[in-house]
N, C-alpha and C. Protein backbone atom coordinates (compact mmCIF):
# COMPACT_ATOMS: atom_id res chain seq x y z
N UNK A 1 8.72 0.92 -33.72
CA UNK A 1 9.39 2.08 -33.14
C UNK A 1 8.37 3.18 -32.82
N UNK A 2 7.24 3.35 -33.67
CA UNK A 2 6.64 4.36 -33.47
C UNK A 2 5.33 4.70 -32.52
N UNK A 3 5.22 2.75 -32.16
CA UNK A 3 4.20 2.58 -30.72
C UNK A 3 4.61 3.23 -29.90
N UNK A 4 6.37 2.83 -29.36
CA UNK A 4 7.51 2.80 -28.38
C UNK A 4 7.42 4.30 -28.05
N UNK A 5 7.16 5.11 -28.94
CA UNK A 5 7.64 6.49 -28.59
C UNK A 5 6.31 7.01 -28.45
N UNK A 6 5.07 6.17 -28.81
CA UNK A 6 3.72 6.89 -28.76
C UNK A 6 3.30 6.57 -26.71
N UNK A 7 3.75 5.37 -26.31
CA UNK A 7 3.78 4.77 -25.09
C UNK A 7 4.31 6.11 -24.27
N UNK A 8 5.64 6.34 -25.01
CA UNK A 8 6.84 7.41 -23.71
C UNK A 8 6.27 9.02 -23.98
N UNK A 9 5.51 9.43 -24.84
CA UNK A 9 4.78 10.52 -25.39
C UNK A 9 3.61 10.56 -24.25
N UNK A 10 2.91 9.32 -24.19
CA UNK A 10 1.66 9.41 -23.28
C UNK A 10 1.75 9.51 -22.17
N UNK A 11 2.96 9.15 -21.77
CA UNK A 11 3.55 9.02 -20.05
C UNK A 11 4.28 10.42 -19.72
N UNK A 12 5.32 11.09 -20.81
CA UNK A 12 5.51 12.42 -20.09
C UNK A 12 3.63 13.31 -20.06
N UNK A 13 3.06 13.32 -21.34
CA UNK A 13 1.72 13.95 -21.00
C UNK A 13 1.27 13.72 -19.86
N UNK A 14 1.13 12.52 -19.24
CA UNK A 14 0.50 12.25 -17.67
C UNK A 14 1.45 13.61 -16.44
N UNK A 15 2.66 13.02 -16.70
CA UNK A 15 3.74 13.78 -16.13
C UNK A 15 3.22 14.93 -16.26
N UNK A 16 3.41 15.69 -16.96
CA UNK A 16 2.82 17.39 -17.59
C UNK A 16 1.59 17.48 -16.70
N UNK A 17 0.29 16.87 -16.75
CA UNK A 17 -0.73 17.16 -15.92
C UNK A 17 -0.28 17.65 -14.55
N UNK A 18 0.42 16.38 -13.71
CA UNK A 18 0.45 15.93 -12.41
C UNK A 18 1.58 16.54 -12.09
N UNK A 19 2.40 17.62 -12.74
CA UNK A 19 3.87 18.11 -12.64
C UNK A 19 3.73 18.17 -10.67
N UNK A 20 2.84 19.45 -10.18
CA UNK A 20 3.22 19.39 -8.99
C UNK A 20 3.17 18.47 -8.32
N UNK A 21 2.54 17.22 -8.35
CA UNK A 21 2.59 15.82 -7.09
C UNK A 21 4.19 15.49 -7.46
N UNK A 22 4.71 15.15 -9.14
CA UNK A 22 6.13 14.67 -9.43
C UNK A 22 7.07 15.40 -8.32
N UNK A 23 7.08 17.40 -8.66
CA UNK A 23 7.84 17.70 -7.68
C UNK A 23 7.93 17.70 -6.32
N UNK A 24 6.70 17.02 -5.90
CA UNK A 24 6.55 17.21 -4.39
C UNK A 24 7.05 16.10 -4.02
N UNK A 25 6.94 14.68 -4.64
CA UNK A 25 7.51 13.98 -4.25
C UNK A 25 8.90 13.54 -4.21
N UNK A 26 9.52 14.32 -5.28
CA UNK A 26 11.04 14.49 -5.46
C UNK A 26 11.14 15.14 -4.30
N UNK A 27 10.75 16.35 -3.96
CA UNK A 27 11.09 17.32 -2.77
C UNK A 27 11.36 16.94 -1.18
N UNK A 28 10.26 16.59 -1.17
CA UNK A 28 9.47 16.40 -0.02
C UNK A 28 9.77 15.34 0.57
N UNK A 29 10.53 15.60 2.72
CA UNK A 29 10.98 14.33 2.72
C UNK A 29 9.80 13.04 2.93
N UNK A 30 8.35 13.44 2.94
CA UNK A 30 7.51 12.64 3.17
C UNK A 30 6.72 11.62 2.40
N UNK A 31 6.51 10.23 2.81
CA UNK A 31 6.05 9.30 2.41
C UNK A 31 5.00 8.62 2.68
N UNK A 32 4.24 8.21 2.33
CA UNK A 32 2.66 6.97 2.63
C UNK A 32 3.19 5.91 2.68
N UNK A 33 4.27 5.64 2.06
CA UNK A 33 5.20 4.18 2.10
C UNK A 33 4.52 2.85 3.00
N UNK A 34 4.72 3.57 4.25
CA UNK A 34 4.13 2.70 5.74
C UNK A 34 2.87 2.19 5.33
N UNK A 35 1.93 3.32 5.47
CA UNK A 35 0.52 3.29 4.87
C UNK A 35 0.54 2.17 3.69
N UNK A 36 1.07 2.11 2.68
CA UNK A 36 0.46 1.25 1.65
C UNK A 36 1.05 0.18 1.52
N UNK A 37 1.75 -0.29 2.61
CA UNK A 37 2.62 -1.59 2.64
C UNK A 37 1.66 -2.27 3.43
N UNK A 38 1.07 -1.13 4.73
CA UNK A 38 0.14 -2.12 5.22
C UNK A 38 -1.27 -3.04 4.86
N UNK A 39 -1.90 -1.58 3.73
CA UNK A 39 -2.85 -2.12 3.08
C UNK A 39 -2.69 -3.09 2.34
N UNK A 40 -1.47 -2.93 1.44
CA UNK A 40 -1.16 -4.03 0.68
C UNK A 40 -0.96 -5.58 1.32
N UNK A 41 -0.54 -5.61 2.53
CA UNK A 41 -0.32 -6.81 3.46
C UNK A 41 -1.98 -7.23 3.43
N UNK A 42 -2.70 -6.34 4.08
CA UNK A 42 -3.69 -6.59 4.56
C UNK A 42 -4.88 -7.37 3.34
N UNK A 43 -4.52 -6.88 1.96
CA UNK A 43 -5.21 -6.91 0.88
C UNK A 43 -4.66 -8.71 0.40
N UNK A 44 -3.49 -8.55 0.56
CA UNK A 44 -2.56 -9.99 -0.15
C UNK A 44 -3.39 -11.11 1.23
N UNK A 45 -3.71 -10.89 2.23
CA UNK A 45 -4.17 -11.81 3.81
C UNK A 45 -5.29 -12.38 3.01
N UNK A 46 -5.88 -11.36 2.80
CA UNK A 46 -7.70 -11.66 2.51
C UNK A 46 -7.14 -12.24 1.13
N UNK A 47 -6.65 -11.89 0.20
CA UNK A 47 -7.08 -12.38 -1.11
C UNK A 47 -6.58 -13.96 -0.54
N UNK A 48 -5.72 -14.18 0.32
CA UNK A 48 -5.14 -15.83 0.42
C UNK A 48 -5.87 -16.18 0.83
N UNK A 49 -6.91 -15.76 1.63
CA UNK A 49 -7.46 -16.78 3.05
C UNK A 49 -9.20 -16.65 2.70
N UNK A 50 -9.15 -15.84 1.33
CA UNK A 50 -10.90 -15.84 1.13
C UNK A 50 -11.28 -17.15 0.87
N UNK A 51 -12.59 -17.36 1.63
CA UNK A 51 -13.27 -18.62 1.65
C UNK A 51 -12.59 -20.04 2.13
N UNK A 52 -11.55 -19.49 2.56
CA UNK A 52 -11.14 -20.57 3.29
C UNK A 52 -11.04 -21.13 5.04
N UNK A 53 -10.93 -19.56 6.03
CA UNK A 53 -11.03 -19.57 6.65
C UNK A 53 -12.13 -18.73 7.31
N UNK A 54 -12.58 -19.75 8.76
CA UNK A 54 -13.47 -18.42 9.42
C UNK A 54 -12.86 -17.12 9.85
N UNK A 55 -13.53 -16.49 10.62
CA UNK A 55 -13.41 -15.39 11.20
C UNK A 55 -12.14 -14.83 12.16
N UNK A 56 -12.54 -15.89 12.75
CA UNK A 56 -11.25 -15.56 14.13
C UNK A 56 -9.58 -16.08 13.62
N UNK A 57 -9.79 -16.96 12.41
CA UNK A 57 -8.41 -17.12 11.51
C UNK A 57 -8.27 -16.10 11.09
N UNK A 58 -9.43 -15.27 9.93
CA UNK A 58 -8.59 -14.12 9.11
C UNK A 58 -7.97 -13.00 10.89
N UNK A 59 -9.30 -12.81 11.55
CA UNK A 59 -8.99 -11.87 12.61
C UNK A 59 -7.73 -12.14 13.08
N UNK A 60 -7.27 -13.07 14.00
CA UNK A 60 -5.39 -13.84 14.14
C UNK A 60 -5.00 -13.35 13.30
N UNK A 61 -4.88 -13.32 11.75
CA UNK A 61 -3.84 -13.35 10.99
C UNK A 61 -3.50 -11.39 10.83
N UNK A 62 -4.62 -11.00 10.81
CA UNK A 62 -4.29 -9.70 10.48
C UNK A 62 -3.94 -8.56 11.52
N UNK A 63 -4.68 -8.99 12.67
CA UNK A 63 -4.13 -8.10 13.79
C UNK A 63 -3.02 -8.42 14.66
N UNK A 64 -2.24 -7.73 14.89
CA UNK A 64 -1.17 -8.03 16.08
C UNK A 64 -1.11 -8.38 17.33
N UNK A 65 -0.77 -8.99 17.89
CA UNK A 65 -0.53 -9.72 19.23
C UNK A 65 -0.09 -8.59 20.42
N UNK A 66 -0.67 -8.08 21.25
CA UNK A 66 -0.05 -7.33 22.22
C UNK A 66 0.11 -8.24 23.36
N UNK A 67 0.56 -8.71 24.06
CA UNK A 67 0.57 -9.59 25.07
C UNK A 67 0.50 -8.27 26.42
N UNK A 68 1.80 -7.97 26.11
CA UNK A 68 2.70 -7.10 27.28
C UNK A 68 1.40 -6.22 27.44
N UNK A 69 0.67 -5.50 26.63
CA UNK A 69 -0.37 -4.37 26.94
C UNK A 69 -1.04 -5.15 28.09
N UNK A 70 -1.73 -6.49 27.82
CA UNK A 70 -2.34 -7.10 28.27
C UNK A 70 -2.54 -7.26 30.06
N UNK A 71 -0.92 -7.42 30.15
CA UNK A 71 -0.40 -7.83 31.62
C UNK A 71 0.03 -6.93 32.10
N UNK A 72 -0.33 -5.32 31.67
CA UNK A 72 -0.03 -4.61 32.59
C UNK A 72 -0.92 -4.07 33.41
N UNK A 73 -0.83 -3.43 34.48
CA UNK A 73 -2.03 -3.27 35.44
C UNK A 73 -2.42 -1.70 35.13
N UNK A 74 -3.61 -1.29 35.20
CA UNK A 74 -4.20 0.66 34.91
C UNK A 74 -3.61 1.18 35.87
């Protein structure tokens, strides 16, 4: 019992430091969300495909396909 409460003791202390990021993110309608879903995609690609594939595989896998940009005229 007395780890349990030494664990939830150490975590409001973190809390207490960092109070203003807690309220800002309660507040605030803004998010990185986007941002770290992509890195995270991008991070989970490579950790699958290290040493397995060349270049122009990881490159395919991680960048997007524009076709339409492609075929349009300046």
């Amino acid at each position: 019992m007395d780890t349990e409460l030494t664990a939830i003791m150490r975590f409001a202390s973190v809390l207490r430091r960092d109070i203003d990021a807690v309220k800002n993110a309660i507040e605030l309608p803004w998010s990185n969300g986007q941002a770290e879903g992509q890195i995270n995609r991008l991070k989970m690609l490579k950790r699958a495909m290290y040493g397995r594939a060349g270049p122009e595989l990881m490159r395919s896998r991680m960048l997007p396909l524009d076709t339409e940009i492609e075929d349009e005229p300046l």
